[in-house]
PDB file of N, CA and C in Angstrom:
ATOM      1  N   UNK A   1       6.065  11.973   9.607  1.00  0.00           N
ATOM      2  CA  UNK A   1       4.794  12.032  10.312  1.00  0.00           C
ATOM      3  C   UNK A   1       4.488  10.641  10.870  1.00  0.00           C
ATOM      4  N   UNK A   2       3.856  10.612  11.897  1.00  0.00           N
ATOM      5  CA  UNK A   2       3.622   9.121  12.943  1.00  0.00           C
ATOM      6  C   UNK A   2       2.718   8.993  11.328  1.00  0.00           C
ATOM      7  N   UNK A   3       2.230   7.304  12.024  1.00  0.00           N
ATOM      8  CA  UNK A   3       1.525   6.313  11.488  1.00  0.00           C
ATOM      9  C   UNK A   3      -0.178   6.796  12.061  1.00  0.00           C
ATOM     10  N   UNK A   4       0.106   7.087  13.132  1.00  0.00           N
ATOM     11  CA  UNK A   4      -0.679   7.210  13.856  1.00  0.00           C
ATOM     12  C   UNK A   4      -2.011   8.289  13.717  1.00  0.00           C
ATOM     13  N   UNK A   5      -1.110   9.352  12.910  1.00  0.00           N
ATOM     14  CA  UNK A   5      -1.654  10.913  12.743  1.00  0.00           C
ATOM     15  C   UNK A   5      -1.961  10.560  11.077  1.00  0.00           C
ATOM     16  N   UNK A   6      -0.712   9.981  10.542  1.00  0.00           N
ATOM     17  CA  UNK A   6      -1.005   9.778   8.710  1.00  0.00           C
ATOM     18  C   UNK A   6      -1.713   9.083   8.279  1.00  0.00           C
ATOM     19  N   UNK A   7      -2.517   8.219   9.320  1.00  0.00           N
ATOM     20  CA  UNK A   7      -3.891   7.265   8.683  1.00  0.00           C
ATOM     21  C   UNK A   7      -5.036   7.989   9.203  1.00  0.00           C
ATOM     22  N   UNK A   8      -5.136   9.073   9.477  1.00  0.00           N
ATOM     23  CA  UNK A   8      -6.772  10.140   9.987  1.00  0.00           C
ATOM     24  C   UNK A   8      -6.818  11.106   9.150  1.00  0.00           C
ATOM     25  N   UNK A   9      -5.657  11.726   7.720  1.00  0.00           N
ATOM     26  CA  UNK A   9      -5.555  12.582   6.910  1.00  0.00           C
ATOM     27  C   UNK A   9      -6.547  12.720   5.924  1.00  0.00           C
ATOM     28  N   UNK A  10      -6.880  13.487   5.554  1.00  0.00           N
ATOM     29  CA  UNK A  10      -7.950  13.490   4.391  1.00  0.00           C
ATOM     30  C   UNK A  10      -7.772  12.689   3.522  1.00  0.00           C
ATOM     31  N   UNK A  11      -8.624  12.634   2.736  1.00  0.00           N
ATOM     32  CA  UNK A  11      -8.145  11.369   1.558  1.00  0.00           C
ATOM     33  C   UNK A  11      -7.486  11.514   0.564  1.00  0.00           C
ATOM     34  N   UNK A  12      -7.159  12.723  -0.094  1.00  0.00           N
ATOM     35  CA  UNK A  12      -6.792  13.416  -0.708  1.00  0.00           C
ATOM     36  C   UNK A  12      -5.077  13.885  -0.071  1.00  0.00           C
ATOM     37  N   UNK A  13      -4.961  14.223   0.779  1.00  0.00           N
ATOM     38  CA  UNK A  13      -3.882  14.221   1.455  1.00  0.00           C
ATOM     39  C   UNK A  13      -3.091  13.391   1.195  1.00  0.00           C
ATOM     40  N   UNK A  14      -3.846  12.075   1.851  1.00  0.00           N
ATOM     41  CA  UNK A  14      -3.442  10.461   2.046  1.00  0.00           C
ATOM     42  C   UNK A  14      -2.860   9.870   0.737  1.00  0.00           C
ATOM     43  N   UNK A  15      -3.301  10.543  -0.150  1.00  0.00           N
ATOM     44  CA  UNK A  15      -3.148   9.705  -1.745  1.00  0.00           C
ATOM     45  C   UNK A  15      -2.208  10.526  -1.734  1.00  0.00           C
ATOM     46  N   UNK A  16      -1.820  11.769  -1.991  1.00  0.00           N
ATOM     47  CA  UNK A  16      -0.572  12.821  -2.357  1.00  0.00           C
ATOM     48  C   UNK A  16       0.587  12.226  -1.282  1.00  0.00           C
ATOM     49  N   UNK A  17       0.364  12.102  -0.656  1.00  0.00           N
ATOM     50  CA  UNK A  17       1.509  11.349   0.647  1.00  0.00           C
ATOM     51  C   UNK A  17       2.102  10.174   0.164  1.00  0.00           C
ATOM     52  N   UNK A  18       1.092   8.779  -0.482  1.00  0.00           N
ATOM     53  CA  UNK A  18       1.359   8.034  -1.106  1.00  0.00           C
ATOM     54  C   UNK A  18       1.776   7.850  -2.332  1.00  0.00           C
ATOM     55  N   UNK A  19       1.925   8.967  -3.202  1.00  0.00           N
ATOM     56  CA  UNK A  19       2.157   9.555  -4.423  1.00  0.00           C
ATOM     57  C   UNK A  19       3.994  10.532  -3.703  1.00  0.00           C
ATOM     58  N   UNK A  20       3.638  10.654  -3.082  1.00  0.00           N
ATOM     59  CA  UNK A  20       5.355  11.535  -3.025  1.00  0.00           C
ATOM     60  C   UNK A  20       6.147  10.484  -2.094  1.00  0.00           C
ATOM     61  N   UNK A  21       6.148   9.630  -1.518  1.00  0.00           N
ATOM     62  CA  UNK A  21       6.818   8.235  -0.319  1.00  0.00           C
ATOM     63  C   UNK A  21       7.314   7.668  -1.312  1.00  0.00           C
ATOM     64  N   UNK A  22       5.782   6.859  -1.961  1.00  0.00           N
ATOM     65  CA  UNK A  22       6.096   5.604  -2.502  1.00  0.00           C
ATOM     66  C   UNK A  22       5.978   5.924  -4.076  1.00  0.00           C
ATOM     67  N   UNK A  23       5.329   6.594  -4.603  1.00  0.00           N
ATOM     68  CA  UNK A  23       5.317   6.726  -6.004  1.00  0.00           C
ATOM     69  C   UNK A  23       4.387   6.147  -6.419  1.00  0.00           C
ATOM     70  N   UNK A  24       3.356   6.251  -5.731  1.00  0.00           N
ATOM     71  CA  UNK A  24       1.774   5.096  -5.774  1.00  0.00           C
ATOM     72  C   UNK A  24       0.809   6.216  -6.671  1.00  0.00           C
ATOM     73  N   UNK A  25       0.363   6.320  -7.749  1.00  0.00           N
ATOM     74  CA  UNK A  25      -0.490   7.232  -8.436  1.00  0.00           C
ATOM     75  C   UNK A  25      -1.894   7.376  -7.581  1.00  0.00           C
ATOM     76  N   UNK A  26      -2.988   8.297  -8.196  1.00  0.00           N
ATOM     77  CA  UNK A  26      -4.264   7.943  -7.292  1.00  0.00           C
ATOM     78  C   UNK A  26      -5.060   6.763  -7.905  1.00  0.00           C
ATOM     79  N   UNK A  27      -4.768   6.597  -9.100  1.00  0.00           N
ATOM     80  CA  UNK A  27      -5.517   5.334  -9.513  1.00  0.00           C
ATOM     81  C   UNK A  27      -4.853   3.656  -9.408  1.00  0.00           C
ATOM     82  N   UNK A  28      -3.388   4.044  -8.715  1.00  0.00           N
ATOM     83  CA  UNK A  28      -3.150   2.844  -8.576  1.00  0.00           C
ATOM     84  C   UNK A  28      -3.358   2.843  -6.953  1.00  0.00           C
ATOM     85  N   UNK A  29      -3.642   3.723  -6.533  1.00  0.00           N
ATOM     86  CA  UNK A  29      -3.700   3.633  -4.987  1.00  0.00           C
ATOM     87  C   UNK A  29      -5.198   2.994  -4.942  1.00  0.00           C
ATOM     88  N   UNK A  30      -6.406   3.159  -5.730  1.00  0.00           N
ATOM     89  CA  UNK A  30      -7.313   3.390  -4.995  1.00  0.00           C
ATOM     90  C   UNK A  30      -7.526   1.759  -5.610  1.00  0.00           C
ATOM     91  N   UNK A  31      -7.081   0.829  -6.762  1.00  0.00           N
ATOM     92  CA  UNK A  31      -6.558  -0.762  -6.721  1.00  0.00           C
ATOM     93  C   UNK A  31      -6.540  -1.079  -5.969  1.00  0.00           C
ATOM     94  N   UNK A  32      -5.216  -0.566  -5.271  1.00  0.00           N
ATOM     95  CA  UNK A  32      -4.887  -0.831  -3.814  1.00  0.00           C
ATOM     96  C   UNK A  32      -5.535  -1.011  -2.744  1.00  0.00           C
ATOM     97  N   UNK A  33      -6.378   0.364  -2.552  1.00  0.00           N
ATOM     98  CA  UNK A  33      -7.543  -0.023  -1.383  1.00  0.00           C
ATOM     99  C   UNK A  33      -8.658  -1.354  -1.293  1.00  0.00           C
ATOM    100  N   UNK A  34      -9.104  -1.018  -3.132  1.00  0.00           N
ATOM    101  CA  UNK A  34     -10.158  -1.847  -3.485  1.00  0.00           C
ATOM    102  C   UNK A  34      -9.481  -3.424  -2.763  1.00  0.00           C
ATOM    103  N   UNK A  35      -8.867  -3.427  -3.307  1.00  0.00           N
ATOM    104  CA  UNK A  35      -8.099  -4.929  -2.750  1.00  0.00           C
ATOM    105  C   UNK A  35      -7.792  -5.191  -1.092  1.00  0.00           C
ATOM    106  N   UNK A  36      -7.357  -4.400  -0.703  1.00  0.00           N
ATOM    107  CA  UNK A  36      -6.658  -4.785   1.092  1.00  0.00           C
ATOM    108  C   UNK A  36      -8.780  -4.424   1.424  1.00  0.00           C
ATOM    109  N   UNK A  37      -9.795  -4.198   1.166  1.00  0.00           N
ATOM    110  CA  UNK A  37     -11.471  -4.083   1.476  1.00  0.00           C
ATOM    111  C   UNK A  37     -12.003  -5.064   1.055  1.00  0.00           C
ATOM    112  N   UNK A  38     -11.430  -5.485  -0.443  1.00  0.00           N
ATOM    113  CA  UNK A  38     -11.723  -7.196  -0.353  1.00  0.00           C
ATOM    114  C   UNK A  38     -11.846  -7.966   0.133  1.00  0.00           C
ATOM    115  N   UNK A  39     -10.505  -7.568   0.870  1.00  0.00           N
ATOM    116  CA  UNK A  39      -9.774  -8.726   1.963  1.00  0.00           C
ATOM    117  C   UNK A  39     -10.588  -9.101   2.992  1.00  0.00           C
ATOM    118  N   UNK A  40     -11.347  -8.223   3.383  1.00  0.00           N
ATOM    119  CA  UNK A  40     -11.608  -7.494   4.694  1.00  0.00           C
ATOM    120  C   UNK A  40     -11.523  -6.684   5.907  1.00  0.00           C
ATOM    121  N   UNK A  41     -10.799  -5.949   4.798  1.00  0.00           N
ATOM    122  CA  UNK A  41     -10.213  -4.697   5.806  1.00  0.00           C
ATOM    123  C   UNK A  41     -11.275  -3.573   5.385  1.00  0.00           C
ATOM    124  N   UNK A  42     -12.389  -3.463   6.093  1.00  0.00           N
ATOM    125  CA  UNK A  42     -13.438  -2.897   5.776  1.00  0.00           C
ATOM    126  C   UNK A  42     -13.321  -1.655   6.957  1.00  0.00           C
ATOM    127  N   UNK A  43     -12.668  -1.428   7.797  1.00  0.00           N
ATOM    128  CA  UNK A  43     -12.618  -0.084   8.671  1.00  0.00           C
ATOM    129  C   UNK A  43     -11.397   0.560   7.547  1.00  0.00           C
ATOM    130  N   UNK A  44     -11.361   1.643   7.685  1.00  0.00           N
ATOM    131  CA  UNK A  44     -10.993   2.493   6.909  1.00  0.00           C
ATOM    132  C   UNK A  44      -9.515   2.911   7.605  1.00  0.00           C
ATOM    133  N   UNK A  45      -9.329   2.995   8.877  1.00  0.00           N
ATOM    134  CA  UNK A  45      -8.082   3.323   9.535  1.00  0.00           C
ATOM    135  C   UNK A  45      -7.316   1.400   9.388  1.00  0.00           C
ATOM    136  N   UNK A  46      -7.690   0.884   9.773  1.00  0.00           N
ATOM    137  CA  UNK A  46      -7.334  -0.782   9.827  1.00  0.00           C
ATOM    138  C   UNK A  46      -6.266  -0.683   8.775  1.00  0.00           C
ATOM    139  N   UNK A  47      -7.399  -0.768   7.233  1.00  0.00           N
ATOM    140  CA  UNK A  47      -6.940  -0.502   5.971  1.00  0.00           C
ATOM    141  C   UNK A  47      -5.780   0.290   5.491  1.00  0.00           C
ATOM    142  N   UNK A  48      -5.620   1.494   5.960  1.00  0.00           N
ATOM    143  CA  UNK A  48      -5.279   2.281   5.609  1.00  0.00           C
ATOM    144  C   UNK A  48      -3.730   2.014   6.375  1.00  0.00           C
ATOM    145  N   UNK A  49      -3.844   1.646   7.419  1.00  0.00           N
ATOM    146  CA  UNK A  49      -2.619   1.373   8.620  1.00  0.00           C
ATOM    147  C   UNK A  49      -1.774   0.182   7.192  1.00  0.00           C
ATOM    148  N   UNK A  50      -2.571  -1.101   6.734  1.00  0.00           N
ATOM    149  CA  UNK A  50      -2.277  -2.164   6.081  1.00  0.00           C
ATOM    150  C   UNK A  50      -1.325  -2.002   4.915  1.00  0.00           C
ATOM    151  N   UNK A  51      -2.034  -0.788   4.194  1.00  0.00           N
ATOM    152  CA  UNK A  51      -1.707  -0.090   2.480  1.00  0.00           C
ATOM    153  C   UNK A  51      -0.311   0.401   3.265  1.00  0.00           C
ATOM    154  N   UNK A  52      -0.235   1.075   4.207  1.00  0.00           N
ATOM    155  CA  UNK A  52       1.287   1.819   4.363  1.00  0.00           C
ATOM    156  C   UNK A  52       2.110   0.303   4.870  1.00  0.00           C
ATOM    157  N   UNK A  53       1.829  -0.278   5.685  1.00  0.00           N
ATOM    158  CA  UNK A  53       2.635  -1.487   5.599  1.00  0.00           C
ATOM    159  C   UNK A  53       3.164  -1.968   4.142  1.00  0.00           C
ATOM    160  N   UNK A  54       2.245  -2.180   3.396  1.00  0.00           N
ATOM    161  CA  UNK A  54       2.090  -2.720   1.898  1.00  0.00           C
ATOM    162  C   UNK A  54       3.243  -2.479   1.132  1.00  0.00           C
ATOM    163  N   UNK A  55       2.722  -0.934   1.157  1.00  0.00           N
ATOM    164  CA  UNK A  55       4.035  -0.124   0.187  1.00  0.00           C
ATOM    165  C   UNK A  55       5.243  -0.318   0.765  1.00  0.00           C
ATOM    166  N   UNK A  56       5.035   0.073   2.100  1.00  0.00           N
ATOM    167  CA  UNK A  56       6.705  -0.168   2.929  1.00  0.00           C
ATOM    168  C   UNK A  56       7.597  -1.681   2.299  1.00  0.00           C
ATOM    169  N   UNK A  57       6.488  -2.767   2.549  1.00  0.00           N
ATOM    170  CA  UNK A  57       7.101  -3.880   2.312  1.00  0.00           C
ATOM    171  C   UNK A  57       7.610  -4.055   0.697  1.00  0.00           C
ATOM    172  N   UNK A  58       6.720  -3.385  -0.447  1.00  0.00           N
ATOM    173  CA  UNK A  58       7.244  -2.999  -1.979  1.00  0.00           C
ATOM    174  C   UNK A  58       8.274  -2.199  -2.017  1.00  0.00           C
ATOM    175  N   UNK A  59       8.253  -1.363  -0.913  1.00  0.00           N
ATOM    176  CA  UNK A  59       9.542  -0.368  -1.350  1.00  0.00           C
ATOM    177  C   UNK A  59      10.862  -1.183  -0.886  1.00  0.00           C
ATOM    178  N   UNK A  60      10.727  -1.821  -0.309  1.00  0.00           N
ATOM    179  CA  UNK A  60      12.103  -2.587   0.268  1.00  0.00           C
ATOM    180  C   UNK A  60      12.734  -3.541  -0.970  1.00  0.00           C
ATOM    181  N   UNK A  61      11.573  -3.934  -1.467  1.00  0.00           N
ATOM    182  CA  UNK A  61      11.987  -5.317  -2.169  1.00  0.00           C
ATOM    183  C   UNK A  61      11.940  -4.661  -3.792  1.00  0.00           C
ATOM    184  N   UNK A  62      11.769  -3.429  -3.898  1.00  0.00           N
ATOM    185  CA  UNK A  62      12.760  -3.239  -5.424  1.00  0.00           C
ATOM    186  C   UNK A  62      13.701  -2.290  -4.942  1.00  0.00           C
ATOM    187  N   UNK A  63      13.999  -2.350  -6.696  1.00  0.00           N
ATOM    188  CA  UNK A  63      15.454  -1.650  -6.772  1.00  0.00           C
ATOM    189  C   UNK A  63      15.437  -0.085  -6.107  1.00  0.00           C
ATOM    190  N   UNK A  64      16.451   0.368  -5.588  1.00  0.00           N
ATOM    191  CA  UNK A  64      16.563   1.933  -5.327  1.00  0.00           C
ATOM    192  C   UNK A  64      16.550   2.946  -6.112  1.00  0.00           C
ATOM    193  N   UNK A  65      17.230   2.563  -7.152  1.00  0.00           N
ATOM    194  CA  UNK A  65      17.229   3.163  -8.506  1.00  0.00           C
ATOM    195  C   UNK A  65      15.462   3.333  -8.659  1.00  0.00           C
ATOM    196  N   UNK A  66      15.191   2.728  -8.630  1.00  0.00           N
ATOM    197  CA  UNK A  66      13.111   3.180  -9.107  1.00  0.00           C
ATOM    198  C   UNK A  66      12.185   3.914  -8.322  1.00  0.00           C
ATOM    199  N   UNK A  67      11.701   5.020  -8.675  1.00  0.00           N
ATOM    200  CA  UNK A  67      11.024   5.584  -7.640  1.00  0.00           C
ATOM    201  C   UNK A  67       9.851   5.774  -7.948  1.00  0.00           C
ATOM    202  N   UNK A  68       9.064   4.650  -9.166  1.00  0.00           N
ATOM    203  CA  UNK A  68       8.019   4.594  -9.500  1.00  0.00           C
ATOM    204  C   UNK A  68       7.872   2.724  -9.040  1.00  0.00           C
ATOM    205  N   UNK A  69       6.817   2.308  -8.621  1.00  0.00           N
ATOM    206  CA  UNK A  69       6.547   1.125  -8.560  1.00  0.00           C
ATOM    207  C   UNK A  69       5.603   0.648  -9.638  1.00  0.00           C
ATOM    208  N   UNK A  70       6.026  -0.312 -10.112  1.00  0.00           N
ATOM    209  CA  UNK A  70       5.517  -0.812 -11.505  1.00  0.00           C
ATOM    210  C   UNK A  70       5.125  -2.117 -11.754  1.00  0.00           C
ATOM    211  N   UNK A  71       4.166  -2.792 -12.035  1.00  0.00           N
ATOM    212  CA  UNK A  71       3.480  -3.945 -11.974  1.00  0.00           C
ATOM    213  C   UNK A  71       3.319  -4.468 -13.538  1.00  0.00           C
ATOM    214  N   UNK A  72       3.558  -5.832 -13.765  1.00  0.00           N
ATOM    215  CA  UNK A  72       2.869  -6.482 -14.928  1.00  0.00           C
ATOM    216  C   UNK A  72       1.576  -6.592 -14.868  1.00  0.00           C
ATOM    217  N   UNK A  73       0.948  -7.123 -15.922  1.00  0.00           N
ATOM    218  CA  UNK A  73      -0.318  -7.973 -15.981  1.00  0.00           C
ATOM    219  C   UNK A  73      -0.386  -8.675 -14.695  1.00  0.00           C
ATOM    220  N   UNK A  74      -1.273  -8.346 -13.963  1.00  0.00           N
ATOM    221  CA  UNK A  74      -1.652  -8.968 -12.710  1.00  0.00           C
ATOM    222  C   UNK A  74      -0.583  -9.012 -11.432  1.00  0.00           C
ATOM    223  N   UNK A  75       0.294  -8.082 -11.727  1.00  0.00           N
ATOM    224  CA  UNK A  75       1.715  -8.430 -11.039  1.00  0.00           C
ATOM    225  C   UNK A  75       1.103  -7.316  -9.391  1.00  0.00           C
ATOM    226  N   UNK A  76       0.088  -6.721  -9.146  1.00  0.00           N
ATOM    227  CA  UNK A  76      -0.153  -6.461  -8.039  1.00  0.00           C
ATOM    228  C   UNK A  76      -1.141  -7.321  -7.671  1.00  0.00           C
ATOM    229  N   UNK A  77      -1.647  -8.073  -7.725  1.00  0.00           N
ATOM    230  CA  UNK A  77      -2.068  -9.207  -6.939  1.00  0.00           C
ATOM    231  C   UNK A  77      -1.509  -9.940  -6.515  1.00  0.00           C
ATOM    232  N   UNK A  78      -0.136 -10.319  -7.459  1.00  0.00           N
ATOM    233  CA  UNK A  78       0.769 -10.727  -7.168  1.00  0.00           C
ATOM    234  C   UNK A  78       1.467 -10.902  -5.611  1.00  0.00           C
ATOM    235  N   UNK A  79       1.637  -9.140  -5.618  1.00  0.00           N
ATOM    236  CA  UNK A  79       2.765  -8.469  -4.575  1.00  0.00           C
ATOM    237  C   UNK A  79       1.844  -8.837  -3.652  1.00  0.00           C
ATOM    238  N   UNK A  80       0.342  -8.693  -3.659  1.00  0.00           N
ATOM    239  CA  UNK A  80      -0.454  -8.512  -2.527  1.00  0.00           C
ATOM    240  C   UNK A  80      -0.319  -9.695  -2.205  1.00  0.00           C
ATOM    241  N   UNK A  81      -0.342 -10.555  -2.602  1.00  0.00           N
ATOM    242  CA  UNK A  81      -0.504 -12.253  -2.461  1.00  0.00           C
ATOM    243  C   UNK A  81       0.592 -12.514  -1.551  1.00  0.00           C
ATOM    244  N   UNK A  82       1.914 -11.869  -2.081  1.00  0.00           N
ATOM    245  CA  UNK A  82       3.095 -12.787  -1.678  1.00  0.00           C
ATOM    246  C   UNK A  82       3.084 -11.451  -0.385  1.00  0.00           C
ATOM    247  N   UNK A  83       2.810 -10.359   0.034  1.00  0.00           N
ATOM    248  CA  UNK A  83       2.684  -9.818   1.279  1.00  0.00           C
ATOM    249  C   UNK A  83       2.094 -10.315   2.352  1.00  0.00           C
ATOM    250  N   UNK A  84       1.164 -10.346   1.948  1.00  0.00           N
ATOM    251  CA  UNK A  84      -0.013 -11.148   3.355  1.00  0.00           C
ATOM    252  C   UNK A  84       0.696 -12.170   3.527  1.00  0.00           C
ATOM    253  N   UNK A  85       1.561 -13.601   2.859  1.00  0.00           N
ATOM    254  CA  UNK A  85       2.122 -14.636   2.919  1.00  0.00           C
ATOM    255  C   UNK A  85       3.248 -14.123   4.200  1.00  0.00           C
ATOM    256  N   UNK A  86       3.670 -13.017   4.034  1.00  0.00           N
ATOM    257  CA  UNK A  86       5.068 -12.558   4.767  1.00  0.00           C
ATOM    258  C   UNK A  86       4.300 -12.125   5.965  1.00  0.00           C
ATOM    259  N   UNK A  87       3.052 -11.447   5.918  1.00  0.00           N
ATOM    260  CA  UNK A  87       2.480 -11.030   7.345  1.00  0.00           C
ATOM    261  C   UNK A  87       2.159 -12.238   7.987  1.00  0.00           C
ATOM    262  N   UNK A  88       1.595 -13.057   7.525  1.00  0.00           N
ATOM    263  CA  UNK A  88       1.286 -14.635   8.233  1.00  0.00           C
ATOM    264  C   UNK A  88       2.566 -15.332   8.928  1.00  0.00           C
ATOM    265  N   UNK A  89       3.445 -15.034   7.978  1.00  0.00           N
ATOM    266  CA  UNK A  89       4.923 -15.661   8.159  1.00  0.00           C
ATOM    267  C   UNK A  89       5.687 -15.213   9.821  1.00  0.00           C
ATOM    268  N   UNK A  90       5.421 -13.423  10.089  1.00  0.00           N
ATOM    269  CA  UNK A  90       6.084 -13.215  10.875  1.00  0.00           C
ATOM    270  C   UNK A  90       5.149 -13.238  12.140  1.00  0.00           C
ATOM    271  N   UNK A  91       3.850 -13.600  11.755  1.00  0.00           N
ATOM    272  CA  UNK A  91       2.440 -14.055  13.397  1.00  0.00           C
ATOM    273  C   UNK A  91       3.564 -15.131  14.206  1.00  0.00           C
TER     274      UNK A  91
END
């Protein structure tokens, strides 16, 4: 499905989509949001466009073998930290 059409899906949708791609639960998804709204990604499509970047960029950088994504103590602030570093990187 475009990017285009998969960030206007219900929300509920949106989380099950992100739950069968990436292996993102609904309570680790909605971390997720809380954080990229922090940021200031306060439009909801913006955001939402950002989180699928996000995961894309997590799914690359572990193993294949894992189809759950899994964080330490603070280890998704982490990822978020060192992402935005890589989005700045490629401006």
């Amino acid at each position: 499905m475009p990017i285009d059409k998969t960030i206007h899906l219900p929300d509920l949708s949106f989380i099950r989509l992100c739950n069968e791609k990436y292996g993102v639960n609904r309570g680790l998804y909605n971390t997720i949001d809380t954080f990229f709204y922090e940021r200031g990604f306060e439009r909801i499509v913006e955001r939402r466009k950002n989180i699928l970047s996000f995961l894309d960029y997590l799914q690359k950088s572990t193993d294949e073998t894992t189809t759950r994504v899994k964080f330490g103590s603070g280890g998704l602030k982490i990822k978020i930290d060192e992402y935005f570093i890589e989005v700045k990187r490629a401006k």
